[in-house]
C-alpha atoms as a PDB file:
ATOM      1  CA  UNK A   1      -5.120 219.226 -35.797  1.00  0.00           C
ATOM      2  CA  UNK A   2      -5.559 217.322 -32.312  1.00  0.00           C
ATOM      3  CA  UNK A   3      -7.909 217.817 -30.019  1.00  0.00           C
ATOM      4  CA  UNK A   4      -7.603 216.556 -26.457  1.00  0.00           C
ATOM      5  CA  UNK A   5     -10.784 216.841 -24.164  1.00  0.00           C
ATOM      6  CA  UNK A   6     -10.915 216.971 -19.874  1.00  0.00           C
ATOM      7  CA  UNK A   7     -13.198 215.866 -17.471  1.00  0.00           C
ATOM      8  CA  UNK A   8     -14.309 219.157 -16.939  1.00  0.00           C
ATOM      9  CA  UNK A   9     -15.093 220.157 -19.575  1.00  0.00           C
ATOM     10  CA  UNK A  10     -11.859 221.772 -20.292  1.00  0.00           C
ATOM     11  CA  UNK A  11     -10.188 221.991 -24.032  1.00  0.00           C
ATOM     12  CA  UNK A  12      -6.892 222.201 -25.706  1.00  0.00           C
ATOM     13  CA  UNK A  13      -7.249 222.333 -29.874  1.00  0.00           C
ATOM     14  CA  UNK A  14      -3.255 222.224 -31.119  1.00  0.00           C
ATOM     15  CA  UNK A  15      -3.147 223.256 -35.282  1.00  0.00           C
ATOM     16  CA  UNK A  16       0.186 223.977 -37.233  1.00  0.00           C
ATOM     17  CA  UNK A  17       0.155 227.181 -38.664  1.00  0.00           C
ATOM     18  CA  UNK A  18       1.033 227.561 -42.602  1.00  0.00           C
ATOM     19  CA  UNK A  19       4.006 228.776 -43.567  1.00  0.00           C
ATOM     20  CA  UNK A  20       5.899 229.444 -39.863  1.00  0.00           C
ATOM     21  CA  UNK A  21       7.087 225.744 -38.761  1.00  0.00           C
ATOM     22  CA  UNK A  22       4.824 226.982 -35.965  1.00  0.00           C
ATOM     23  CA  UNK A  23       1.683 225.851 -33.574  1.00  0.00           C
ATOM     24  CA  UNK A  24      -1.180 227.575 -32.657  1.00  0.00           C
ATOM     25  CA  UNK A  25      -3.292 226.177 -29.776  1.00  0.00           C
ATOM     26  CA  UNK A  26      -6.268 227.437 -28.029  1.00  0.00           C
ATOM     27  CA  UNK A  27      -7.439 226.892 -24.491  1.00  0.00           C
ATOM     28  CA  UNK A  28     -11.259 226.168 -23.588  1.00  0.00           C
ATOM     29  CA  UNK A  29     -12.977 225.986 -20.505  1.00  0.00           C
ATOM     30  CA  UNK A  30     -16.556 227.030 -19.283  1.00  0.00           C
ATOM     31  CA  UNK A  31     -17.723 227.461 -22.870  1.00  0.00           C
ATOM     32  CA  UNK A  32     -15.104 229.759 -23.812  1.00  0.00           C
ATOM     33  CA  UNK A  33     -12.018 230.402 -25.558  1.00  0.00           C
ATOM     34  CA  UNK A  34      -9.871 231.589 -23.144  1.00  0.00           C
ATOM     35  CA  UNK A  35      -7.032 231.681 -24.528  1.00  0.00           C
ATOM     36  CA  UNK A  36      -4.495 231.218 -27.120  1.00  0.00           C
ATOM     37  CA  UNK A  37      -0.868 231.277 -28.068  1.00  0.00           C
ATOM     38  CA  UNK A  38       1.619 230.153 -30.813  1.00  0.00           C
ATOM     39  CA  UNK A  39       5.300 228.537 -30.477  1.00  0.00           C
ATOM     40  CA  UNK A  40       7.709 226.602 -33.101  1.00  0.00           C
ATOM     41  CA  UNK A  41       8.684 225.163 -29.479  1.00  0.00           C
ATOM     42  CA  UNK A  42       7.498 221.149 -29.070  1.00  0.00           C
ATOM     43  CA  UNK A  43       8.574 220.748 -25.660  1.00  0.00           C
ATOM     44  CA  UNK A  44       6.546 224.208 -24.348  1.00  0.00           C
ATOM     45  CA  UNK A  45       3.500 223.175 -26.184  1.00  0.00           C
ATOM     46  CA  UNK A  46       3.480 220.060 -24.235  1.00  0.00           C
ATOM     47  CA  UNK A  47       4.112 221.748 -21.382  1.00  0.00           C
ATOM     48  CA  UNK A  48       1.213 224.114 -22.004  1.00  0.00           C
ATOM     49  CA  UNK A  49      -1.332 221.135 -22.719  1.00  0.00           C
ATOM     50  CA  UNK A  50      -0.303 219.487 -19.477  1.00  0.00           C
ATOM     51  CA  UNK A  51      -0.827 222.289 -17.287  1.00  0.00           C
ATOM     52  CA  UNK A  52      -4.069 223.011 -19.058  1.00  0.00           C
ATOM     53  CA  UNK A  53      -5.519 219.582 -18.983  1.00  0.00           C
ATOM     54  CA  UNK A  54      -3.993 219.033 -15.257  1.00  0.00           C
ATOM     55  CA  UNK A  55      -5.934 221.888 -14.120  1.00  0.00           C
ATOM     56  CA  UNK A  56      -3.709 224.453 -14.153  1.00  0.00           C
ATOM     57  CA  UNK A  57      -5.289 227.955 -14.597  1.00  0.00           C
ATOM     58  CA  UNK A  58      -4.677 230.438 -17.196  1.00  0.00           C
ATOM     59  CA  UNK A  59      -1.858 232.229 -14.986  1.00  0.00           C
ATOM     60  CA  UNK A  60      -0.038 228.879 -14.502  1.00  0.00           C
ATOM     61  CA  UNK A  61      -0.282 227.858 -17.754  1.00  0.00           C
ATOM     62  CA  UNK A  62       1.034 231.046 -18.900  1.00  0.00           C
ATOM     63  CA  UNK A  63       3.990 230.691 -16.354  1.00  0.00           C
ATOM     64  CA  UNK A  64       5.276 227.106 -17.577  1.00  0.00           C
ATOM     65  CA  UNK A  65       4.504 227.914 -21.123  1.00  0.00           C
ATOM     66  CA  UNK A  66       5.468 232.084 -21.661  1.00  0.00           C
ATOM     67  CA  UNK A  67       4.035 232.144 -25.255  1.00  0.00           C
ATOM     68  CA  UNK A  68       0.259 231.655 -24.050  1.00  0.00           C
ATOM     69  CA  UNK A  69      -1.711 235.136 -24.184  1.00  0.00           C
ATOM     70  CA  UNK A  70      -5.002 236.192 -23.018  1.00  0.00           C
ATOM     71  CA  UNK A  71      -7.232 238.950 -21.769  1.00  0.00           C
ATOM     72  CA  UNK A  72      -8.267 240.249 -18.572  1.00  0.00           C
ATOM     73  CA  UNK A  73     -11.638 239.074 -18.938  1.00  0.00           C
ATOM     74  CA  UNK A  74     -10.220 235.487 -19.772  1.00  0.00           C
ATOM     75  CA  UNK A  75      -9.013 235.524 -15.670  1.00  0.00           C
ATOM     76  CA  UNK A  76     -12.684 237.071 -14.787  1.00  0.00           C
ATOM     77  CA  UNK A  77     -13.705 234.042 -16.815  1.00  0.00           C
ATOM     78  CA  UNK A  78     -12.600 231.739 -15.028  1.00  0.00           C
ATOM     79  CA  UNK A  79     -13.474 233.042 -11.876  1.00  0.00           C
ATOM     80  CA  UNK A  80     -17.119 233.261 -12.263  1.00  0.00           C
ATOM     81  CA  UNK A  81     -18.567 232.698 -15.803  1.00  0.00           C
ATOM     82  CA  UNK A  82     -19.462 235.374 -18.330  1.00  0.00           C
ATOM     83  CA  UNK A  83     -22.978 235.399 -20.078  1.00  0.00           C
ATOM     84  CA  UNK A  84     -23.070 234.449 -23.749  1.00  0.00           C
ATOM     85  CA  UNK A  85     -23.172 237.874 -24.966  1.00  0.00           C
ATOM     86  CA  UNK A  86     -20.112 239.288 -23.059  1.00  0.00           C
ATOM     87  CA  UNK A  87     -18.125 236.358 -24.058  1.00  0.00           C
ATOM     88  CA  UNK A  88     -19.660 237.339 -27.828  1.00  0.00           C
ATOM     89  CA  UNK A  89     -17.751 240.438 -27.376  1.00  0.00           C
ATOM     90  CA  UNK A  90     -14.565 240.035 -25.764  1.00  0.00           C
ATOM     91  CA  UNK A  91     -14.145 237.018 -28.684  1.00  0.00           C
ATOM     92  CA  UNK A  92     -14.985 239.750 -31.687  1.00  0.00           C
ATOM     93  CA  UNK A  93     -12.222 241.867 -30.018  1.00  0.00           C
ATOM     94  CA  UNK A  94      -9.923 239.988 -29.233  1.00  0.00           C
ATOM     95  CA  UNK A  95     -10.168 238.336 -32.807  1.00  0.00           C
ATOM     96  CA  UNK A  96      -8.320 241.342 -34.264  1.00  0.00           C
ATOM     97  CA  UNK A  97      -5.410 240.968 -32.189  1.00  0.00           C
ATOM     98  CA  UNK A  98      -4.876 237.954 -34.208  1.00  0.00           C
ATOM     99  CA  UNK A  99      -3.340 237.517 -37.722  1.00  0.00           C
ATOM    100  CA  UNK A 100      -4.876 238.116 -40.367  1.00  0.00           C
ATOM    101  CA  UNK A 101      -7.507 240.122 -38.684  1.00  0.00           C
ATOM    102  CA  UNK A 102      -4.917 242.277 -37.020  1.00  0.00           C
ATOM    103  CA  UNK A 103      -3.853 244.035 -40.104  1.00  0.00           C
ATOM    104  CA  UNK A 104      -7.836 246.145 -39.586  1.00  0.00           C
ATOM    105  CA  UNK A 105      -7.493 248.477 -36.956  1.00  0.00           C
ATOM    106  CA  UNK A 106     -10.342 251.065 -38.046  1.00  0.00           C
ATOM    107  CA  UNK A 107     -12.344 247.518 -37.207  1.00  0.00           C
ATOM    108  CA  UNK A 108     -11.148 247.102 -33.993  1.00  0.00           C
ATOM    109  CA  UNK A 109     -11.471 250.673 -33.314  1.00  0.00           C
ATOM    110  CA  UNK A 110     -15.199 250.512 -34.436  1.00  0.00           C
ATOM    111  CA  UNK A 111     -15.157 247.181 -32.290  1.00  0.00           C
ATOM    112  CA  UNK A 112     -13.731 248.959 -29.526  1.00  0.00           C
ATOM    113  CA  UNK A 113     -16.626 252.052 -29.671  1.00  0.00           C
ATOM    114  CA  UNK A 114     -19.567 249.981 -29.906  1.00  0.00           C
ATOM    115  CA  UNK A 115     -18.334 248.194 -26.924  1.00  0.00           C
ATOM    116  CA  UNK A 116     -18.139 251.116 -25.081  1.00  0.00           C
ATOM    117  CA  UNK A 117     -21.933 252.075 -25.138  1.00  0.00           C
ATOM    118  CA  UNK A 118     -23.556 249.935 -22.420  1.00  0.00           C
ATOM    119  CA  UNK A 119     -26.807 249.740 -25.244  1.00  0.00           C
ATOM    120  CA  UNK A 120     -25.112 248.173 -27.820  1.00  0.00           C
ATOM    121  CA  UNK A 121     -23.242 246.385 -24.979  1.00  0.00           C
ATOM    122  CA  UNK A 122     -26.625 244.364 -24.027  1.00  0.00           C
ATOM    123  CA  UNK A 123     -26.854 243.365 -27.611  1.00  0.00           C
ATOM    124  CA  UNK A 124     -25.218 240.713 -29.420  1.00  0.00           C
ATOM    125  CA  UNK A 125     -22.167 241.808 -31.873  1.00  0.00           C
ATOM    126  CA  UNK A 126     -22.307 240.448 -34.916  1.00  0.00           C
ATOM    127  CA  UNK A 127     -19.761 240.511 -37.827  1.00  0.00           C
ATOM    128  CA  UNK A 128     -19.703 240.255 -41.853  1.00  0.00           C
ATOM    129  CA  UNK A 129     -17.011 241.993 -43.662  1.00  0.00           C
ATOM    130  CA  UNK A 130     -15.802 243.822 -40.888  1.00  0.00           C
ATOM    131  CA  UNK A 131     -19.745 245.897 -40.960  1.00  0.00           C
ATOM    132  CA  UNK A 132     -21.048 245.522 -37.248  1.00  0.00           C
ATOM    133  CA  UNK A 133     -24.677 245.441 -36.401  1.00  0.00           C
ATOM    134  CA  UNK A 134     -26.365 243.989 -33.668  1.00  0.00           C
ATOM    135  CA  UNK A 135     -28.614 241.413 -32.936  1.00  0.00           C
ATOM    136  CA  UNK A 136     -31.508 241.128 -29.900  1.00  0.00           C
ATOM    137  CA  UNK A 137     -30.801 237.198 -29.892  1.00  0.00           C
ATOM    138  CA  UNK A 138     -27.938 235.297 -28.554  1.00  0.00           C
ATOM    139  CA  UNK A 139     -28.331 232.158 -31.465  1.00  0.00           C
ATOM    140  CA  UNK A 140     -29.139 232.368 -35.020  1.00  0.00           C
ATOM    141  CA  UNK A 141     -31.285 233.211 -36.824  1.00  0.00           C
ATOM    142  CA  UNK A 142     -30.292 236.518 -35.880  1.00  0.00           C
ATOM    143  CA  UNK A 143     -33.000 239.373 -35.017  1.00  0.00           C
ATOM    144  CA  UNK A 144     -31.526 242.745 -36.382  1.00  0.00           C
ATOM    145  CA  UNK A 145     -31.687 245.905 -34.084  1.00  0.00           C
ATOM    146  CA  UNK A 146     -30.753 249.190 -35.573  1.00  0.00           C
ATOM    147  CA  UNK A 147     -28.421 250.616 -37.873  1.00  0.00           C
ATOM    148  CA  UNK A 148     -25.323 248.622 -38.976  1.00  0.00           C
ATOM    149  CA  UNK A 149     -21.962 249.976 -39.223  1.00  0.00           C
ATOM    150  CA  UNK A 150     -19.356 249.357 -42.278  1.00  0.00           C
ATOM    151  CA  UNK A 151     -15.410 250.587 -41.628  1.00  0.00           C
ATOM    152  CA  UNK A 152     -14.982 251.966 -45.506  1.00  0.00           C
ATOM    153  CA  UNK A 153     -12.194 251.388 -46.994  1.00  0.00           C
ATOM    154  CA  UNK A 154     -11.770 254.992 -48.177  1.00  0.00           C
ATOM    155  CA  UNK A 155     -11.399 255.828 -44.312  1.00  0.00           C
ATOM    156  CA  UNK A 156     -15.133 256.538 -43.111  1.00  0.00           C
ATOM    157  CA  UNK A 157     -17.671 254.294 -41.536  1.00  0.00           C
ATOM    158  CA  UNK A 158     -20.819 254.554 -43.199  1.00  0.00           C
ATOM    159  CA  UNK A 159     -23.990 253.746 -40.744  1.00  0.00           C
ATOM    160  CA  UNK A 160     -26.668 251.925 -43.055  1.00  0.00           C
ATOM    161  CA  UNK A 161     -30.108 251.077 -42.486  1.00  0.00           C
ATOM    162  CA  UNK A 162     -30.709 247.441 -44.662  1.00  0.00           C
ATOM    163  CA  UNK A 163     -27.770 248.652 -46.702  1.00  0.00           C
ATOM    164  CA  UNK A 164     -29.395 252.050 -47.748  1.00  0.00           C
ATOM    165  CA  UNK A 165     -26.614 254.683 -46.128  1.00  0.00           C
ATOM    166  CA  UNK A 166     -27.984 256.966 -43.385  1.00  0.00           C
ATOM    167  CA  UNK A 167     -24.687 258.634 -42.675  1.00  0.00           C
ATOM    168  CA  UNK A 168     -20.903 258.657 -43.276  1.00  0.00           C
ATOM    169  CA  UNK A 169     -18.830 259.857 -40.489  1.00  0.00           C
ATOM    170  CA  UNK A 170     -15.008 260.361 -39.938  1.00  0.00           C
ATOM    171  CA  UNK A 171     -14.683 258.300 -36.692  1.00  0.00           C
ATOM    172  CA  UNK A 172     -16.047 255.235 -35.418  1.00  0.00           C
ATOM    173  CA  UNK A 173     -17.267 257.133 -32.128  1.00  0.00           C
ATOM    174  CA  UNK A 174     -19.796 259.433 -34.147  1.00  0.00           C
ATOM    175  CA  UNK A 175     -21.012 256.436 -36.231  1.00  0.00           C
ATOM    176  CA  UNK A 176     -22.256 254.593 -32.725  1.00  0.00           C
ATOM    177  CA  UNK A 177     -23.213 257.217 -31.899  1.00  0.00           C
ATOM    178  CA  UNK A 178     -25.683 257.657 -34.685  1.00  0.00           C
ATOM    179  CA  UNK A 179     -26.697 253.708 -34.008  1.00  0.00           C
ATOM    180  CA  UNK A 180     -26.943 254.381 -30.414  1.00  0.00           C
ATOM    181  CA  UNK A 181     -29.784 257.317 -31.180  1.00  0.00           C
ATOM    182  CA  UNK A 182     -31.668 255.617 -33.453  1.00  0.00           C
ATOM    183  CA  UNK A 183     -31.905 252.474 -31.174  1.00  0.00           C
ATOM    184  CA  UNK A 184     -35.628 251.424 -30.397  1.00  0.00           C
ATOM    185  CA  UNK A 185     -36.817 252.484 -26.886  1.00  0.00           C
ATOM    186  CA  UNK A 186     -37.616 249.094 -26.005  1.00  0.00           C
ATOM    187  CA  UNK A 187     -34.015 247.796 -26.841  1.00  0.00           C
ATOM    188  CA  UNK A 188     -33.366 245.391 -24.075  1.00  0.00           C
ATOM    189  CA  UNK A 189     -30.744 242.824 -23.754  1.00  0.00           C
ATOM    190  CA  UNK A 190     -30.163 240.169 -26.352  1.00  0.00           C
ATOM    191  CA  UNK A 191     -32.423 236.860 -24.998  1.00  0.00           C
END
């Protein structure tokens, strides 16, 4: 792995990846990810780092270096800074867009519902197992709020309060749903 560091605080981490005579690099900058890419291509990994650590921004990394992906929030990003618990959530979802997490798409999709509710939205997502519950701090220790949500592997989600199940549903929209209801009335956003 090599690490190179800018005076602005911006990142580049370069790791081979097992197994495909490739490398995998990630982009930081303004305490985030921002993005990431893999090539089996030297020269356009160079390329890539340079423009990074030059202070290129994602779009002109991406257009000297074609193999570097990120989201639309990445560009919002970098044009004014996210709080900690949006970035919290675009990570967790664009994790599974990644190998080996992209082989769990009831996760994502679960991922993906949660996200939409602007309650759960406030709170910070956390992640064990692929179960999702939600926490009304940003650092650990982690303060629980509400039900937790487990994609089961026979196809249902099963909403659990402290691991007792409260429900099993067939889709990941009626299982935050179920979490959304039961949320405290004095839910606020994650501090």
């Amino acid at each position: 792995m090599a690490k190179f560091n800018g005076a602005d605080g911006r990142q580049v981490v370069v790791h081979t990846l097992d197994k495909r005579r490739q490398y995998g690099v990630r982009f930081h900058k303004q305490g985030a990810w921002l993005a990431t890419g893999a090539t089996a291509d030297i020269s356009a990994l160079v390329r890539a780092t340079a423009a990074w650590m030059s202070g290129a921004d994602l779009e002109q990394t991406r257009a000297v270096a074609p193999f570097v992906r990120f989201g639309t929030w990445a560009l919002a990003h970098e044009r004014q800074p996210l709080g900690r618990v949006e970035l919290a959530w675009w990570h967790k979802l664009d994790s599974f867009h990644l190998p080996p997490r992209d082989r769990h798409p009831r996760a994502l999709a679960l991922l993906q519902a949660a996200h939409a509710q602007p309650s759960l939205r406030q709170l910070m997502p956390v992640t064990s197992h692929f179960m999702l519950w939600f926490s009304a701090t940003i650092d650990y220790p982690y303060a629980r709020v509400g039900f937790s949500i487990d994609p089961y592997r026979d196809g249902r989600y099963l909403v659990r309060d402290r691991g007792e199940v409260v429900a099993r549903t067939a889709t990941p929209e009626e299982a935050v749903a179920i979490v959304v209801a039961a949320l405290p009335e004095d839910t606020g956003p994650a501090l």
